[in-house]
C-alpha atoms as a PDB file:
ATOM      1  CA  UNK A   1      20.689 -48.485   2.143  1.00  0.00           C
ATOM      2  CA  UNK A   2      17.178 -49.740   1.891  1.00  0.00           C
ATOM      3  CA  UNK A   3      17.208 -50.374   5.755  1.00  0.00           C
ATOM      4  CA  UNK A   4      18.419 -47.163   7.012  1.00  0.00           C
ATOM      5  CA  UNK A   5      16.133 -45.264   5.182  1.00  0.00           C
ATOM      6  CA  UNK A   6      13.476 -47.290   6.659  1.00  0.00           C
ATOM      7  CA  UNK A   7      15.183 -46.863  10.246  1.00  0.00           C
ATOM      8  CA  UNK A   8      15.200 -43.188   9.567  1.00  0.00           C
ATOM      9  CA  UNK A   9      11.818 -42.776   8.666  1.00  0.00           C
ATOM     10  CA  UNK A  10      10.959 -44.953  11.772  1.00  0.00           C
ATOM     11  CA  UNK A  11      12.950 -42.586  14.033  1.00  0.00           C
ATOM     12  CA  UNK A  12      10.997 -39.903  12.441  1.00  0.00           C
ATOM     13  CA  UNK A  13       7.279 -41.394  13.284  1.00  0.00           C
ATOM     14  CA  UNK A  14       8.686 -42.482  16.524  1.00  0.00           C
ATOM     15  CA  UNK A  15       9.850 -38.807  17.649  1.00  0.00           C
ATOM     16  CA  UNK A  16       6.561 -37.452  16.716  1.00  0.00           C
ATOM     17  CA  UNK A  17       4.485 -40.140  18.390  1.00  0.00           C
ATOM     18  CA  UNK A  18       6.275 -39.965  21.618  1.00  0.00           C
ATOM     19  CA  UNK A  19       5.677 -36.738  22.049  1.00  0.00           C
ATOM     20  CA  UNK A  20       1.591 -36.557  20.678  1.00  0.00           C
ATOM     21  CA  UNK A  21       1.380 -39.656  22.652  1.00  0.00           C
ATOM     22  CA  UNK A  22       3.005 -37.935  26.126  1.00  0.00           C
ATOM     23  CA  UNK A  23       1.258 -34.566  25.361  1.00  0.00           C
ATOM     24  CA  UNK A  24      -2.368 -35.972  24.862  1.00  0.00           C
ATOM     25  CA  UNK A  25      -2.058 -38.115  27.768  1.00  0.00           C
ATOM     26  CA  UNK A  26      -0.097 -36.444  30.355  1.00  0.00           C
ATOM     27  CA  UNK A  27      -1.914 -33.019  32.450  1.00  0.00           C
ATOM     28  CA  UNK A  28       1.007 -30.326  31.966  1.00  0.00           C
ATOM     29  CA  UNK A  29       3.104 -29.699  35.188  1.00  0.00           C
ATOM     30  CA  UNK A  30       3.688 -26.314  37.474  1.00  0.00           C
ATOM     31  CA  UNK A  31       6.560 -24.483  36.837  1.00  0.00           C
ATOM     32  CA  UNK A  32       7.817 -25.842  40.401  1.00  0.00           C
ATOM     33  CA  UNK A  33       8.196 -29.273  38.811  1.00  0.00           C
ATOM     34  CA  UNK A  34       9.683 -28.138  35.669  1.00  0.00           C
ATOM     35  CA  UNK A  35      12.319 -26.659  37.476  1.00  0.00           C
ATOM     36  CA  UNK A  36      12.952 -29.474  39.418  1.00  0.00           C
ATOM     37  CA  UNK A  37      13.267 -31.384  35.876  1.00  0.00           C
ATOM     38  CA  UNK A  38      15.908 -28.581  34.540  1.00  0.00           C
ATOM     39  CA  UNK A  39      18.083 -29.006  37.487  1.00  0.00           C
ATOM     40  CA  UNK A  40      18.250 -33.329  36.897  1.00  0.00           C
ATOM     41  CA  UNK A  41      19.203 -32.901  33.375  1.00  0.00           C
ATOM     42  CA  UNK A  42      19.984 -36.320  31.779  1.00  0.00           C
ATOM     43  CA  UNK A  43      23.571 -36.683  30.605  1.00  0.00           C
ATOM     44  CA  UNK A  44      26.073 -39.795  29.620  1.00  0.00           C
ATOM     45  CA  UNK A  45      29.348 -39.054  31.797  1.00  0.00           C
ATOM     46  CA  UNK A  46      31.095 -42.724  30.851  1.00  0.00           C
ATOM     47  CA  UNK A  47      30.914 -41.154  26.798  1.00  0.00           C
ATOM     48  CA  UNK A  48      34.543 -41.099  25.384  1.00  0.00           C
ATOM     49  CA  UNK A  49      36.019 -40.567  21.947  1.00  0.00           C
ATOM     50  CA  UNK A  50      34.089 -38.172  19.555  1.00  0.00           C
ATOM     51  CA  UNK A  51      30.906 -38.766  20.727  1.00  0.00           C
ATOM     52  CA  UNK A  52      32.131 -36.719  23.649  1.00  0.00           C
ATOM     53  CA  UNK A  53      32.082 -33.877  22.128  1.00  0.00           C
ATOM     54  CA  UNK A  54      28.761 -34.244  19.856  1.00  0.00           C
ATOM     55  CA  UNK A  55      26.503 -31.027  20.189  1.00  0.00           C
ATOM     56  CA  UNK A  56      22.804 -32.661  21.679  1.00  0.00           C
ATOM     57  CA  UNK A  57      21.440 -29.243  21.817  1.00  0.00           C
ATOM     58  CA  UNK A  58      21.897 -27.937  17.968  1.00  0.00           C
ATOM     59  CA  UNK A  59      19.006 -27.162  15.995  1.00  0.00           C
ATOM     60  CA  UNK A  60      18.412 -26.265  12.316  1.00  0.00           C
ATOM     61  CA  UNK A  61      17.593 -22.466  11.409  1.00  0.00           C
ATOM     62  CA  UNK A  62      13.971 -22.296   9.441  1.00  0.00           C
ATOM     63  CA  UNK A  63      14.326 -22.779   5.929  1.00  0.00           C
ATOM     64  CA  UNK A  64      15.412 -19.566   3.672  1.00  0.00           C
ATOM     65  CA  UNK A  65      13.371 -19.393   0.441  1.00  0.00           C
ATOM     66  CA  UNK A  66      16.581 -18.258  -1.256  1.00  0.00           C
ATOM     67  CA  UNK A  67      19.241 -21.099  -1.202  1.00  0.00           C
ATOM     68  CA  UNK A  68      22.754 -21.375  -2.585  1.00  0.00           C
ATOM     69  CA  UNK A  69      24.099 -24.733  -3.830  1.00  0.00           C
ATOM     70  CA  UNK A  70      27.625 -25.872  -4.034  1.00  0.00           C
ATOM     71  CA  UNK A  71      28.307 -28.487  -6.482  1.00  0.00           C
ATOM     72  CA  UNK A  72      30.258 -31.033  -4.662  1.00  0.00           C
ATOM     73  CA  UNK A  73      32.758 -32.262  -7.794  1.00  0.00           C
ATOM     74  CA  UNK A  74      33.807 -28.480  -9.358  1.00  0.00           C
ATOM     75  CA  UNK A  75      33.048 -26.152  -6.003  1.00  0.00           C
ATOM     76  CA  UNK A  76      30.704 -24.127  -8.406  1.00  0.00           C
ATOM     77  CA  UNK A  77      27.614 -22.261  -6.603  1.00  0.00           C
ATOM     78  CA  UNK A  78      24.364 -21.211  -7.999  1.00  0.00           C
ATOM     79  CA  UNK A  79      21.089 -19.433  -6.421  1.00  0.00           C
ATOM     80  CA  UNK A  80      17.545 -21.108  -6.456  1.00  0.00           C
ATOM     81  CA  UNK A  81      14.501 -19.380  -5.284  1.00  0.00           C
ATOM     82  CA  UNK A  82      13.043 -22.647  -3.670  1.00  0.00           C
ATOM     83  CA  UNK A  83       8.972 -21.805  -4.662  1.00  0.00           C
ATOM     84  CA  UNK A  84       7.265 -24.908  -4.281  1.00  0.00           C
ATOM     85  CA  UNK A  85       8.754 -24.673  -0.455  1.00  0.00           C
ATOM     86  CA  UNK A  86       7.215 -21.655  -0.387  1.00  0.00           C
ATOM     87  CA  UNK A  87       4.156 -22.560  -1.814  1.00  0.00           C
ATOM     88  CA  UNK A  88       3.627 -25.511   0.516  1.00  0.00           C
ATOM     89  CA  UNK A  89       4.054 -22.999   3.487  1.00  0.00           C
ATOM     90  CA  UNK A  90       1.808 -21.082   2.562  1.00  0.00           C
ATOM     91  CA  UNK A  91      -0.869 -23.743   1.581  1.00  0.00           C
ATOM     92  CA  UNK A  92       0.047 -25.305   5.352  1.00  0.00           C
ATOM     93  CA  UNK A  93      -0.600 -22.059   7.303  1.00  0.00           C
ATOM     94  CA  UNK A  94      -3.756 -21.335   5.218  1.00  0.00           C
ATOM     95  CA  UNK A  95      -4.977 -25.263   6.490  1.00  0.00           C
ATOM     96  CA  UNK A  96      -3.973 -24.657  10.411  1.00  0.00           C
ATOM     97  CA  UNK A  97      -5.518 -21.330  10.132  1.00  0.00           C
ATOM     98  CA  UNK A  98      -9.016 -22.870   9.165  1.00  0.00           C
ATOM     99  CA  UNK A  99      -8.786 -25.776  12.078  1.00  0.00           C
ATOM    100  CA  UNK A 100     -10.525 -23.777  15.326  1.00  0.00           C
ATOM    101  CA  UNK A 101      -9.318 -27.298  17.656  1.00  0.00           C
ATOM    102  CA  UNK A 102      -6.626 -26.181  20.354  1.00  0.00           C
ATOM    103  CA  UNK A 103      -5.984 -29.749  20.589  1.00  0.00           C
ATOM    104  CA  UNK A 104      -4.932 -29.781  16.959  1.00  0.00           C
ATOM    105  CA  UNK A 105      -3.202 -26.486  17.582  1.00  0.00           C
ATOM    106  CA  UNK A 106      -1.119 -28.003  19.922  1.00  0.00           C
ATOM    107  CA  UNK A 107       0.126 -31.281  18.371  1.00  0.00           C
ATOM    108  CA  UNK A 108       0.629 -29.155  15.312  1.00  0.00           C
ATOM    109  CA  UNK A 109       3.229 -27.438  16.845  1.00  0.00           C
ATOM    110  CA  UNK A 110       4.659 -30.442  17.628  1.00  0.00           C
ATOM    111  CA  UNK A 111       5.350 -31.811  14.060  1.00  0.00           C
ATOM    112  CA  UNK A 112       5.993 -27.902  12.900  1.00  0.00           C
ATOM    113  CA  UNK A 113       9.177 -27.734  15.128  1.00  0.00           C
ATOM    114  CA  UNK A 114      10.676 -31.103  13.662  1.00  0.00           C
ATOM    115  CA  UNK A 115      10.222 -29.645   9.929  1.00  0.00           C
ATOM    116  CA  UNK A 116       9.500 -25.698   9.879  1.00  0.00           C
ATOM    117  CA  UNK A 117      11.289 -23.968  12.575  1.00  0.00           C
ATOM    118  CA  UNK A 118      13.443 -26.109  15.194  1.00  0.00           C
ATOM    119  CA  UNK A 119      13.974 -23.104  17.542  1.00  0.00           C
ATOM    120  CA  UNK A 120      10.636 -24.991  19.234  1.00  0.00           C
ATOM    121  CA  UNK A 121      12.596 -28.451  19.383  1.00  0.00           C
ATOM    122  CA  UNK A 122      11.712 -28.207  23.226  1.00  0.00           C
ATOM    123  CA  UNK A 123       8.420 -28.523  22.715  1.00  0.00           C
ATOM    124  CA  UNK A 124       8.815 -31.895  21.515  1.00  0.00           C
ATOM    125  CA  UNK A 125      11.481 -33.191  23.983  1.00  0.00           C
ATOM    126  CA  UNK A 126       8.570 -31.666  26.602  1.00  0.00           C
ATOM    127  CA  UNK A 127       5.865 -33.350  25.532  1.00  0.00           C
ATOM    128  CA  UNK A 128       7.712 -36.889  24.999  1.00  0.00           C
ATOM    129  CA  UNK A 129       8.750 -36.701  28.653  1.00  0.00           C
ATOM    130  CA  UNK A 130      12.360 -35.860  27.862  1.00  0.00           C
ATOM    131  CA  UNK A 131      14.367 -33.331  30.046  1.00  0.00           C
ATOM    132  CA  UNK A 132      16.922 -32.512  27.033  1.00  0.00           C
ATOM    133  CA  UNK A 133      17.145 -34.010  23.266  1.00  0.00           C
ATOM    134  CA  UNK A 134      20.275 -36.478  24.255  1.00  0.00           C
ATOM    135  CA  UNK A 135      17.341 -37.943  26.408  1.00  0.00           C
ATOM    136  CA  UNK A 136      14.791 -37.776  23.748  1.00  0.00           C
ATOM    137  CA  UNK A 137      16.871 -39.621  21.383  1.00  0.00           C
ATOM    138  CA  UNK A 138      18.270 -42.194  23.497  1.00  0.00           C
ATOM    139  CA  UNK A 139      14.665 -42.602  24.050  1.00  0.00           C
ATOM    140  CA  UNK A 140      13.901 -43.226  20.584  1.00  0.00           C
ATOM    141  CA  UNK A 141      16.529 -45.205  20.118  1.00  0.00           C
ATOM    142  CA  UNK A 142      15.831 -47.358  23.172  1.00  0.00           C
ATOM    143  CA  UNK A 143      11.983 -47.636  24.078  1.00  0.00           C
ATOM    144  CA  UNK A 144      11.167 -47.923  20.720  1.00  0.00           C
ATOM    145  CA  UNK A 145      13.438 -48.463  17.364  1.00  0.00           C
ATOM    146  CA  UNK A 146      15.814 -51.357  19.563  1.00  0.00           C
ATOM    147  CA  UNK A 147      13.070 -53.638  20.461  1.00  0.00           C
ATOM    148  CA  UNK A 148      11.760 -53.289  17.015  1.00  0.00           C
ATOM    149  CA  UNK A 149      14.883 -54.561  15.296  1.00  0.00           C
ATOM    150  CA  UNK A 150      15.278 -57.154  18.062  1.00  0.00           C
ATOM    151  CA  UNK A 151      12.177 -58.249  16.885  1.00  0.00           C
ATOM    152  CA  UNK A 152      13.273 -58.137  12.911  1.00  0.00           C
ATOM    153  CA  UNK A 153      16.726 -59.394  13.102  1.00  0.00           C
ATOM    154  CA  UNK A 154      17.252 -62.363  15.729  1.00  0.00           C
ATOM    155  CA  UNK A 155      21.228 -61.976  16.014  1.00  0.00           C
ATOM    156  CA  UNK A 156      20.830 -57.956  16.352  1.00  0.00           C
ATOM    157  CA  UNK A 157      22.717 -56.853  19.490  1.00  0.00           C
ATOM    158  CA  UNK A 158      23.110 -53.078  20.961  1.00  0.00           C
ATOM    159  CA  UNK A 159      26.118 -53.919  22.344  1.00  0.00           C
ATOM    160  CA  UNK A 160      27.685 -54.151  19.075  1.00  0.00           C
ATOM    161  CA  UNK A 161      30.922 -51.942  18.667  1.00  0.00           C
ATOM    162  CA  UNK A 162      32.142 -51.126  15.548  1.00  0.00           C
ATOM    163  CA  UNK A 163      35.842 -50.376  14.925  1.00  0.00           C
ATOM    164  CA  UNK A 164      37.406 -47.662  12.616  1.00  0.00           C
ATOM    165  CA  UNK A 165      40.841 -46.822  12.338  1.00  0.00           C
ATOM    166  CA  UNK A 166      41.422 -47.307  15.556  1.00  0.00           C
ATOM    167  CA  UNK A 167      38.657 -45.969  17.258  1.00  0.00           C
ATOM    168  CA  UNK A 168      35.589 -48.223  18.670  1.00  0.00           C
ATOM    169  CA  UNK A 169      32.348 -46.757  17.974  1.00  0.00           C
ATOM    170  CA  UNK A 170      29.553 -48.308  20.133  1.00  0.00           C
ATOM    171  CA  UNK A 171      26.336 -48.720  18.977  1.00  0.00           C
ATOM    172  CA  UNK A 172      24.195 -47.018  21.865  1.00  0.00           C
ATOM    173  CA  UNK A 173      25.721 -44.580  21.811  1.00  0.00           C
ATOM    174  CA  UNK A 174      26.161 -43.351  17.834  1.00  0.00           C
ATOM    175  CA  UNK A 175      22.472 -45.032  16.650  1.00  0.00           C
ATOM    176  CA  UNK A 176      20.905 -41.852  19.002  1.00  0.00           C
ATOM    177  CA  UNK A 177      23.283 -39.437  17.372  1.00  0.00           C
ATOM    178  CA  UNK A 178      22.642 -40.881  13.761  1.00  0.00           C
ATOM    179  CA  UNK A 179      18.999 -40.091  14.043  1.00  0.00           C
ATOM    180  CA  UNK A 180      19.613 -36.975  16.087  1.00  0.00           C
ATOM    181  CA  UNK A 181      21.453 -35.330  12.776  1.00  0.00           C
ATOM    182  CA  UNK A 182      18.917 -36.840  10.631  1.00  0.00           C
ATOM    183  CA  UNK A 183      16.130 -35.109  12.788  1.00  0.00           C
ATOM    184  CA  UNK A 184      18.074 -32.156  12.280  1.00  0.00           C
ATOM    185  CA  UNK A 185      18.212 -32.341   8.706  1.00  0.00           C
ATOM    186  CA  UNK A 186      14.111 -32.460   8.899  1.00  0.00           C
ATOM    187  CA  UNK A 187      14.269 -29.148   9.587  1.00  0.00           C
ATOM    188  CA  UNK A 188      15.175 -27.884   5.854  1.00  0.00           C
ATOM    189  CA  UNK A 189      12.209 -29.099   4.687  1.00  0.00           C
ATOM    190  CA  UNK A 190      10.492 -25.350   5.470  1.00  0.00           C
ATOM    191  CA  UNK A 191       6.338 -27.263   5.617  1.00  0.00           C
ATOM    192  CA  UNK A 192       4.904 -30.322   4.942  1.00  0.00           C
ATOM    193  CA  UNK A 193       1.496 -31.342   3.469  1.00  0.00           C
ATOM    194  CA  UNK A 194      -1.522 -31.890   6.076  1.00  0.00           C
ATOM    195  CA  UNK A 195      -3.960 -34.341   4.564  1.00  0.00           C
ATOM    196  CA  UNK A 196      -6.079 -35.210   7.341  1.00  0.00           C
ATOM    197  CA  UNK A 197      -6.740 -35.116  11.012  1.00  0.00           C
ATOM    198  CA  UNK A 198      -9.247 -37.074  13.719  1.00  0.00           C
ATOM    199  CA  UNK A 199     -10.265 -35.822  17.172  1.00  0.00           C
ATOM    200  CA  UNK A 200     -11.005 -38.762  19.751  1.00  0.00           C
ATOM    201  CA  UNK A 201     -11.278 -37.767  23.009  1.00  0.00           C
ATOM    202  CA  UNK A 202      -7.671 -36.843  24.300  1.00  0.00           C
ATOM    203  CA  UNK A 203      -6.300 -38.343  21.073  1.00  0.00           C
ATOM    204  CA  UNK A 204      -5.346 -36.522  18.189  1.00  0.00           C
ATOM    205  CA  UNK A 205      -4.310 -38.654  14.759  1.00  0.00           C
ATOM    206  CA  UNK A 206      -2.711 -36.125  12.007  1.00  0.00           C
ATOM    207  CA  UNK A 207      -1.975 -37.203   8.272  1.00  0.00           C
ATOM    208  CA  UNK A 208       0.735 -35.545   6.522  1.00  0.00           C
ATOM    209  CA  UNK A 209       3.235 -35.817   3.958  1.00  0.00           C
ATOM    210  CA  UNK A 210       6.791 -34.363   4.506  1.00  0.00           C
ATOM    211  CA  UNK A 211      10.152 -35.160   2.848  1.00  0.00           C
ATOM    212  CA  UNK A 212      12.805 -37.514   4.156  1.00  0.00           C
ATOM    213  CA  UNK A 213      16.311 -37.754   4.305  1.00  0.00           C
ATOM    214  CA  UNK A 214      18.248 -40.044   1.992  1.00  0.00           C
ATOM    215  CA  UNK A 215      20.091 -41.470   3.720  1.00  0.00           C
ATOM    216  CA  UNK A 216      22.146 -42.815   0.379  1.00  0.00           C
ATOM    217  CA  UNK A 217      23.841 -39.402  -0.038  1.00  0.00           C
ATOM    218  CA  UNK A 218      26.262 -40.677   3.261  1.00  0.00           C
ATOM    219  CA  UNK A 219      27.735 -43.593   0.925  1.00  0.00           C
ATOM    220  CA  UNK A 220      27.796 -41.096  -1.911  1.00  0.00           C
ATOM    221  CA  UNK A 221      29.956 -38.544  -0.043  1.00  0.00           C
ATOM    222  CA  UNK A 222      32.260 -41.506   1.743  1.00  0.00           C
ATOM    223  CA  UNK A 223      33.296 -42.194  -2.425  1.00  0.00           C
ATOM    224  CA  UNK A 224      35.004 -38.661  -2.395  1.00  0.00           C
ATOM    225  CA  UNK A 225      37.215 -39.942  -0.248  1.00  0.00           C
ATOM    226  CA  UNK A 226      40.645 -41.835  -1.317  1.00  0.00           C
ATOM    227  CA  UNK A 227      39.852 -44.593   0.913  1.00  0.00           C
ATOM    228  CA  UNK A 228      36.415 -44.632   0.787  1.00  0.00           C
ATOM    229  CA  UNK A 229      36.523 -48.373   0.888  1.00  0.00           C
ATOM    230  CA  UNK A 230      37.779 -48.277   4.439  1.00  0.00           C
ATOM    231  CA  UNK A 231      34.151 -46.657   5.024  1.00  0.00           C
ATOM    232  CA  UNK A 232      32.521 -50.133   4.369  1.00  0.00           C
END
């Protein structure tokens, strides 16, 4: 539990860094070349199985102050005006409005479409150097959270397939995914917390607290099931 919640986190920073790292450093491109990049988009063809039919290009809606919960165990539903969300959204615009920085502006945005509104996703697969966000997250995945745990773990292999009922599930293929949906999920968060930011040059380094996904509540909801030991 303890180490996917670190990987997730990881995936998180990663994301962000990639693209503040690509977008301070790179000059932006004509609209020639960026059509030239929309016509080569990157796709697996050799995928099989359910990852074929995994949907790279969904997003998360920005967050609605007024939520309904379903309790899992009796199916009972209740309303919750979510006001510390709103609060901190309100505290975060008040912050950007008072930075006069374009360069803060703009990797701002970044960050602000992984955990306000996803509808500007793009931005972030632009700026990391991605053409869609199957490439961004293989990305991820590959550049930068595989040689990390080849580093941690000696006997760690991404060729390692796992097998359930029947069906092989590779591990290059569903670690991207994994942090894809968890990505995703970054989007209910509706703000996070600026603390800090420092202007060097073409660099930009931003401090903030946001929430994280617990990644606990998959183990939790696999115990629902009859045969939730087959799960582990």
């Amino acid at each position: 539990m303890k180490k996917s919640f670190r990987l997730c986190c990881l995936a998180c920073v990663t994301t962000l860094a990639l693209a503040l790292g690509a977008c301070s450093s790179k000059p932006s491109t004509s609209s020639t070349n960026n059509s030239n990049n929309q016509a080569s988009t990157y796709h697996k063809k050799d995928v099989t199985g359910p990852a074929a039919s995994f949907d790279w290009n969904a997003k998360v809606a920005p967050t609605n102050y007024e939520r309904t919960f379903v309790e899992t165990n009796s199916g009972s539903q209740f309303n919750k005006t979510l006001d510390r969300t709103k609060e901190a959204a309100e505290n975060l615009e008040k912050k950007k409005k008072e930075i006069s920085d374009p360069k803060v502006q703009t990797a701002l945005k970044l960050v602000d479409a992984v955990f306000v509104n996803q509808e500007n996703l793009d931005l972030v697969v632009k700026a990391a150097g991605a053409s869609n966000q199957e490439e961004l997250f293989d990305k991820i995945w590959n550049e930068a959270i595989v040689p990390e745990l080849s580093k941690r773990y000696p006997n760690f292999s991404n060729d390692t397939v796992f097998e359930y009922k029947g069906e092989k599930y590779p591990l290059k293929i569903y670690a991207p995914m994994f942090f894809k949906v968890n990505t995703n999920a970054l989007g209910k968060a509706g703000a996070y917390t600026l603390e800090d930011y420092k202007v060097e040059n073409d660099m930009i380094y931003l401090k903030f607290m946001s929430p994280s996904v617990d990644t606990y509540q998959y183990e939790v909801k696999a115990t629902y099931h009859n045969n939730f030991q087959d799960f582990f």
